[in-house]
Protein backbone atom coordinates (compact mmCIF):
# COMPACT_ATOMS: atom_id res chain seq x y z
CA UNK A 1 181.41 -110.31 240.75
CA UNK A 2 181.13 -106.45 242.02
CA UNK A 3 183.25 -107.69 244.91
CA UNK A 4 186.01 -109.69 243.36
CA UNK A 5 187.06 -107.02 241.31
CA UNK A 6 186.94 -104.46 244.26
CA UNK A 7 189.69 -107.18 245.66
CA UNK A 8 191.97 -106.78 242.34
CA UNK A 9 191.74 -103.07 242.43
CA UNK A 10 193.49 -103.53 246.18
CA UNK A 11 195.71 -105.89 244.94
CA UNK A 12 196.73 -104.21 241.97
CA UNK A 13 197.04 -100.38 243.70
CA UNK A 14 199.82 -102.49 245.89
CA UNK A 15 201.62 -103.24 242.81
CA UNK A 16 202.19 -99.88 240.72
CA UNK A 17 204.45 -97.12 241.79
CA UNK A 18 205.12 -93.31 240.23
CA UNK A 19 202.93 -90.77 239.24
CA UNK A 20 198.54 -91.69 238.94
CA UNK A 21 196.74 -89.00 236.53
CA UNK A 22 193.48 -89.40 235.10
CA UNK A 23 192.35 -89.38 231.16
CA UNK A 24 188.93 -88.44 229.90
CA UNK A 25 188.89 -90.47 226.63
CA UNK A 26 184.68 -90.47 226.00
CA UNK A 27 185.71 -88.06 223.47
CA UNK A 28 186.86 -88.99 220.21
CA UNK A 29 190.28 -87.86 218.87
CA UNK A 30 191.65 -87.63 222.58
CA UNK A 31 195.09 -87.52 223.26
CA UNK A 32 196.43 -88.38 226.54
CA UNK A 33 199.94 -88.03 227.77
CA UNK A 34 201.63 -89.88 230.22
CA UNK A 35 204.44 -90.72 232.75
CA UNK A 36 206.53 -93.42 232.27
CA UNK A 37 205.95 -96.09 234.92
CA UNK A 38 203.51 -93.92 236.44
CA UNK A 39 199.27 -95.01 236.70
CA UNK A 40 196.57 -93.99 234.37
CA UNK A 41 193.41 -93.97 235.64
CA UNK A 42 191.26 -93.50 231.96
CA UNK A 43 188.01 -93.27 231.48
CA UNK A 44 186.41 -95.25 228.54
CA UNK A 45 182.70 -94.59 229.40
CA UNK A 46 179.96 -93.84 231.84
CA UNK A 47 178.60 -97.16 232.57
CA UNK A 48 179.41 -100.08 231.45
CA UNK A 49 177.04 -102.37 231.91
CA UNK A 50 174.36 -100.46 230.27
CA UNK A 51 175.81 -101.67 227.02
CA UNK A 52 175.87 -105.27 225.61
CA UNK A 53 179.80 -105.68 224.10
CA UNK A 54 182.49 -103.37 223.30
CA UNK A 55 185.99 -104.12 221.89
CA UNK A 56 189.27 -102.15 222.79
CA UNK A 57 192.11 -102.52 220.83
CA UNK A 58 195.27 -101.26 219.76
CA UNK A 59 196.98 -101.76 216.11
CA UNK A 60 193.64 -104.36 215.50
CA UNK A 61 194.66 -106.34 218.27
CA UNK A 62 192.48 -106.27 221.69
CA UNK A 63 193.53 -105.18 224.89
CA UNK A 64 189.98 -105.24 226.45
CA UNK A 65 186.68 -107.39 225.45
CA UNK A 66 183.77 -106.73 227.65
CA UNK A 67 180.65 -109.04 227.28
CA UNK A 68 177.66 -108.36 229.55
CA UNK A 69 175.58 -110.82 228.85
CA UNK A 70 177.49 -113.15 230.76
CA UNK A 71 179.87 -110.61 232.90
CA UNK A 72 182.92 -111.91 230.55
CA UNK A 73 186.04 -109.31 230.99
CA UNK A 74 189.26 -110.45 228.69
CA UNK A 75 191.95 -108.16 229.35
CA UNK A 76 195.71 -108.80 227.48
CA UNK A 77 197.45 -107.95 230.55
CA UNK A 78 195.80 -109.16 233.56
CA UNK A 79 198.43 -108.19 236.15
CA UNK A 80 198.69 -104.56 234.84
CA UNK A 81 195.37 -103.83 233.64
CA UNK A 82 191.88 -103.73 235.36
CA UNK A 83 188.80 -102.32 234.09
CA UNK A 84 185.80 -101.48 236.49
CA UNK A 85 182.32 -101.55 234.25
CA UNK A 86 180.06 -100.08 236.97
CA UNK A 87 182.02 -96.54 235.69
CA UNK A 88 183.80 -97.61 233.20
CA UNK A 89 187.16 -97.03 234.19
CA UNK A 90 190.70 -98.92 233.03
CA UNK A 91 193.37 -98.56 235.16
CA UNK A 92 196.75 -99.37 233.83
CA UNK A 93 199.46 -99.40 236.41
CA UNK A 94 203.66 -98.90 235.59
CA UNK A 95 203.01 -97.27 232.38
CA UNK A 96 205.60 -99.02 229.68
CA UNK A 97 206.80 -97.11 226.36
CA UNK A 98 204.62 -99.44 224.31
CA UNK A 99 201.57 -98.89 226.07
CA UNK A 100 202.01 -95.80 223.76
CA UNK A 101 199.54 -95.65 220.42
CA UNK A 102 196.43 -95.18 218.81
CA UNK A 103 193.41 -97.20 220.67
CA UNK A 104 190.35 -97.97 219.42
CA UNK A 105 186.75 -98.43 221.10
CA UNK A 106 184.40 -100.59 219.11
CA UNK A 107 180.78 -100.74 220.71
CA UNK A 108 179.00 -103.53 219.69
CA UNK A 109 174.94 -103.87 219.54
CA UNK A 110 172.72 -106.84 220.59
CA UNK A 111 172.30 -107.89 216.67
CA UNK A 112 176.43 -107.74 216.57
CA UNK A 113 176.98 -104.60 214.30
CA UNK A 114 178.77 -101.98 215.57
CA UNK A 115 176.83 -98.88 216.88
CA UNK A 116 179.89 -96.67 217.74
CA UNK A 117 183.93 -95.78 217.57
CA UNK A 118 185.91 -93.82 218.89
CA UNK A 119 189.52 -93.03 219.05
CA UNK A 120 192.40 -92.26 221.79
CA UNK A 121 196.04 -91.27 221.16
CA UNK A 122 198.17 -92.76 223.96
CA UNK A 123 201.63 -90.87 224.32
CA UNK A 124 203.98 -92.16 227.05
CA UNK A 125 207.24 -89.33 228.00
CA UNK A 126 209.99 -89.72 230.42
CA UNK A 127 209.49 -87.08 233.33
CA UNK A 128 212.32 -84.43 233.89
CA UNK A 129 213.66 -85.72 237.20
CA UNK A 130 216.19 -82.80 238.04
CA UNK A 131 217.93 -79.37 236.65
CA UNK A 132 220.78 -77.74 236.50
CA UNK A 133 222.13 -74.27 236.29
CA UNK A 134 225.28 -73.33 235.44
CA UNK A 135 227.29 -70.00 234.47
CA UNK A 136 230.45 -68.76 233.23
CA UNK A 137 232.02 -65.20 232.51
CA UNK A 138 232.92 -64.39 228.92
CA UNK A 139 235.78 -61.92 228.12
CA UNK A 140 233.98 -58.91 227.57
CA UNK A 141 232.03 -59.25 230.83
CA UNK A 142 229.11 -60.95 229.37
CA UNK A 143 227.27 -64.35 231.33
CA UNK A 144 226.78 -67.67 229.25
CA UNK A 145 224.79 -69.71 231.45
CA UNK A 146 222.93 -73.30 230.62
CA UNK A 147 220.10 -75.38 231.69
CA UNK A 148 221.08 -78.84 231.64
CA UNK A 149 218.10 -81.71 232.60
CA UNK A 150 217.78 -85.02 233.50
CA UNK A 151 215.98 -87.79 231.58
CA UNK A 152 212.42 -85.97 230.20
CA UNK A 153 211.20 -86.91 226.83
CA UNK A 154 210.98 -83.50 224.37
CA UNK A 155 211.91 -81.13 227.22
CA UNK A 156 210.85 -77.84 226.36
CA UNK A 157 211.99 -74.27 228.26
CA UNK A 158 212.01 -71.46 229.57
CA UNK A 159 213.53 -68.33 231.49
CA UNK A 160 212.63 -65.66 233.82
CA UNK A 161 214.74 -63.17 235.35
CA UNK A 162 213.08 -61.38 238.50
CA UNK A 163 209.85 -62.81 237.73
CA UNK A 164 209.36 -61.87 233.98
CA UNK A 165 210.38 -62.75 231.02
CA UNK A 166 214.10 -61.88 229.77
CA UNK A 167 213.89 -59.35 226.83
CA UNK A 168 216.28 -58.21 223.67
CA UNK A 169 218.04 -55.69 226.02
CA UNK A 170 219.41 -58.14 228.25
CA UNK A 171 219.83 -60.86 225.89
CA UNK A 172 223.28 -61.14 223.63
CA UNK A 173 222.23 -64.52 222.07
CA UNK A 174 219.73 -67.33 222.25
CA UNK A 175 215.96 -67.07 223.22
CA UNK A 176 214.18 -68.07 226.19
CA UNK A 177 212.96 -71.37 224.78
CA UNK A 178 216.42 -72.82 224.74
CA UNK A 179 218.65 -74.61 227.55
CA UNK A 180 221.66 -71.70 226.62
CA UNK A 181 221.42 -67.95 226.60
CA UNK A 182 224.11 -65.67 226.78
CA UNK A 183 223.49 -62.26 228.89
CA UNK A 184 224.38 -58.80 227.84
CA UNK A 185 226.96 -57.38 230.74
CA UNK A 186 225.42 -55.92 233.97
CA UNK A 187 222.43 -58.18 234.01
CA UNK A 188 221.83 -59.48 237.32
CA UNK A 189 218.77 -60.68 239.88
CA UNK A 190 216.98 -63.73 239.67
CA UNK A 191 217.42 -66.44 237.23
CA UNK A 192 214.95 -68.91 236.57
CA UNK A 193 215.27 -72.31 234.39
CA UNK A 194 211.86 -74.30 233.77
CA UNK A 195 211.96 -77.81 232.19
CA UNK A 196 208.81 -79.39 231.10
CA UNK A 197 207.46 -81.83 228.81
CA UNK A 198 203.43 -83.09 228.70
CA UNK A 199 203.79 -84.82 231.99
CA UNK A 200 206.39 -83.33 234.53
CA UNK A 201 207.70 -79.82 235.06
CA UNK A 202 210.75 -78.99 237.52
CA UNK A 203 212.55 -75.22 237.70
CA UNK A 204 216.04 -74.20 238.87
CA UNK A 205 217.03 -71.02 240.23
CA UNK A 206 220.13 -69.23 240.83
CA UNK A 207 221.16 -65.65 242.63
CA UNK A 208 222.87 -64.01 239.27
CA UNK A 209 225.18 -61.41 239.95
CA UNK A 210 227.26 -59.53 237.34
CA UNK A 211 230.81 -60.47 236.63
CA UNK A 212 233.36 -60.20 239.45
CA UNK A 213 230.91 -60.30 241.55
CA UNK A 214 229.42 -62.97 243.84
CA UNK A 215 226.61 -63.03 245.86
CA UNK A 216 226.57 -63.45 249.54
CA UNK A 217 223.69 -64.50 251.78
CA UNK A 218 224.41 -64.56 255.92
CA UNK A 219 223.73 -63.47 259.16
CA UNK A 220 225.82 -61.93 261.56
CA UNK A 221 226.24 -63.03 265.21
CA UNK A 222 224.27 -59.17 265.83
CA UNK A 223 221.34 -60.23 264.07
CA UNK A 224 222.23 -58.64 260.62
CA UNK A 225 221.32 -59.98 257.52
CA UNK A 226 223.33 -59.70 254.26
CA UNK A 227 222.10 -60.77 251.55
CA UNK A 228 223.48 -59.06 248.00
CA UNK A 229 226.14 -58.90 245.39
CA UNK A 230 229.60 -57.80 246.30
CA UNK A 231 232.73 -57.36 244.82
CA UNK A 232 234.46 -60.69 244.93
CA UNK A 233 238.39 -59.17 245.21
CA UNK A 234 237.52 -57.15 248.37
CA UNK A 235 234.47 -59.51 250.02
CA UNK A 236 234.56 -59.05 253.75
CA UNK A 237 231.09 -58.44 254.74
CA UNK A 238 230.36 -61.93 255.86
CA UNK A 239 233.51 -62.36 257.83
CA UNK A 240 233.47 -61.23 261.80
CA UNK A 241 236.12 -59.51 263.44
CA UNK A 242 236.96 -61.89 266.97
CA UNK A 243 234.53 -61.51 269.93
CA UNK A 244 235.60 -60.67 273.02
CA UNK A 245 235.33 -64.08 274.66
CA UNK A 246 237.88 -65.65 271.39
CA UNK A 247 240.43 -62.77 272.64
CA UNK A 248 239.59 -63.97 276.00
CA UNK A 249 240.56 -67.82 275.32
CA UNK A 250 243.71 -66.79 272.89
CA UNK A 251 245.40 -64.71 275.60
CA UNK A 252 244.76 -67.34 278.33
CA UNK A 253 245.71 -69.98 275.92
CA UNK A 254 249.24 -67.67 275.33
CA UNK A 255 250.18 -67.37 279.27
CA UNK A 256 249.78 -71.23 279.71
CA UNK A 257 252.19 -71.71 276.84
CA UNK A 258 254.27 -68.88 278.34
CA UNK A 259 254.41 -70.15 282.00
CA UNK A 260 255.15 -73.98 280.13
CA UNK A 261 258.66 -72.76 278.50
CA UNK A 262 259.33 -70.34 281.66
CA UNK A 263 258.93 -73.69 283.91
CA UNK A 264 261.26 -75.90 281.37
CA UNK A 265 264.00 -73.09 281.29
CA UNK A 266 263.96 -72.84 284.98
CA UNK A 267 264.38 -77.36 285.28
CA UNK A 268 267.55 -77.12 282.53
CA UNK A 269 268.91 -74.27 285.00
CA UNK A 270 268.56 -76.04 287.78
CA UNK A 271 269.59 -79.48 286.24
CA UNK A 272 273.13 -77.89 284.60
CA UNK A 273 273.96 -76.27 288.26
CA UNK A 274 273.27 -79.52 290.35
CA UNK A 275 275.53 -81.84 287.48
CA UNK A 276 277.88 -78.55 287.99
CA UNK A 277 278.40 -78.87 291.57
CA UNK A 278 278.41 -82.88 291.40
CA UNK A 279 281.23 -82.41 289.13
CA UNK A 280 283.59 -80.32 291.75
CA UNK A 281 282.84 -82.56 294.23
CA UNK A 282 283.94 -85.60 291.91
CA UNK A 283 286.99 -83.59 290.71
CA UNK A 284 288.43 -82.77 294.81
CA UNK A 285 287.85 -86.28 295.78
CA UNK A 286 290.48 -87.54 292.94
CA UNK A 287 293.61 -85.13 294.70
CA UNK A 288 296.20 -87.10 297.04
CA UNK A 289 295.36 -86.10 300.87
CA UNK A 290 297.66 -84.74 303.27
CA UNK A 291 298.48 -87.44 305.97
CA UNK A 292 298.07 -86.40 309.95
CA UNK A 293 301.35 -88.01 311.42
CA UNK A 294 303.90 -87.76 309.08
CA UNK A 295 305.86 -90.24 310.66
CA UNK A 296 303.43 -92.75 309.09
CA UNK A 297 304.74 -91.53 305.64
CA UNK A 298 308.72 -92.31 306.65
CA UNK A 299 307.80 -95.41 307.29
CA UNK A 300 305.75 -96.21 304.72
CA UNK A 301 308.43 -94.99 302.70
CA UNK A 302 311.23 -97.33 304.48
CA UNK A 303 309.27 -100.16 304.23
């Protein structure tokens, strides 16, 4: 038996996918929180097969029956659920919203009565897959800035500025438990955004400068790193002035253009004096020539 169900832990571990966490629920009252679609690896009891029959249900319905005296496990949902009794584990795999809820474990004696309950509060959440951050000036120089998140059930948070906590000084509005707070003017350094609920927690950061300014981060071909707030009118520290080898290529890049339009001038020159000279020569040809033996021309003329 031992090895068949060391075959649907592999086969089950194959199907589930997200987040795995483990529960201690041997305690009565306990409340476990977890991620939706994610694995929960809970543990009921020590051993199970040092006890004859327990029940485990939810609303009065079961969701695992374990009967020793003939190694009988009934689970309600056989392809998400498996329970191991040699420690008394019950793994749940892709955690749905209505796995949520108050369980309860019924442990039966040998004569049937019930020796002991106990109880476990099952909440599933959403995790907070991303952040955010996001700032605008105001008119009087002040900073609104917001912390918007992605999915994440009851998503609580929280600011830092530098590393500590913001306080009434630099603070116009809001609190550091909400996703917008408006800062005083001339606040600056660095702002930090945490989102978190029972079962995830992402942050957000952000360089914060003071209005008109912006911050600049970059490193110069000279090995010089800038990394501050500037005025954002007037911002040239991150811009080069041309190297040496760019003047280099410009000015050789210049002469071939030169030397292109010098050649072309000098081929219409040369083209407008040869159709120049063609054009005398056509123009002499067309005059009446002067005849050698001018007695040719009498007779031409008699005739």
């Amino acid at each position: 038996m031992e090895a068949v169900f060391g075959l649907m832990v592999v086969v089950l571990l194959g199907v589930s996918h997200g987040i795995e966490t483990y529960c201690d629920g041997r305690k009565n009252g306990t409340q476990c929180y977890e991620a939706l679609g994610g694995t929960l690896v809970l543990q009921l009891m020590d051993d199970a097969t040092k006890i004859n029959n327990f029940n485990w249900r939810k609303n009065q319905a079961n969701v695992l029956r374990y009967r020793s005296n003939n190694s009988k496990i009934i689970l309600s949902e056989e392809n998400r659920f498996f329970f191991t009794p040699s420690n008394g584990t019950l793994r749940i795999n892709n955690l749905r919203r209505n796995d949520g809820g108050e369980y309860t474990l019924s442990i039966i004696s040998e004569n049937g009565e019930r020796s002991a309950q106990q109880s476990l509060h099952l909440f599933i959440q959403a995790p907070v897959s991303s952040v955010l951050l996001d700032s605008e000036c105001l008119f009087e120089g002040e900073m609104r800035v917001s912390c918007s998140s992605e999915g994440g059930d009851s998503p609580q948070y929280n600011w830092t500025l530098d590393g500590r906590t913001l306080t009434d000084a630099e603070l116009l509005s809001g609190n550091t438990e909400t996703n917008i707070i408006t800062l005083k003017q001339h606040v600056s350094g660095h702002l930090v955004c945490s989102v978190r609920n029972k079962v995830s927690h992402v942050s957000s950061s952000k360089r914060l400068c003071t209005c008109g300014f912006i911050f600049i981060n970059c490193t110069l071909s000279d090995g010089t790193h800038i990394s501050t707030c500037v005025f954002e009118a007037n911002n040239t520290l991150c811009i080069e002035p041309p190297t040496s080898t760019a003047m280099d290529s410009s000015l050789i890049i210049c002469s071939l253009k030169a030397a292109v339009v010098i050649i072309l001038l000098i081929g219409i020159t040369i083209f407008f004096a040869w159709k120049k000279k063609k054009s005398k020569i056509a123009e002499g040809s067309a005059d009446p020539r002067t005849m050698d033996h001018p007695e040719n021309s009498v007779l031409m003329v008699q005739m």
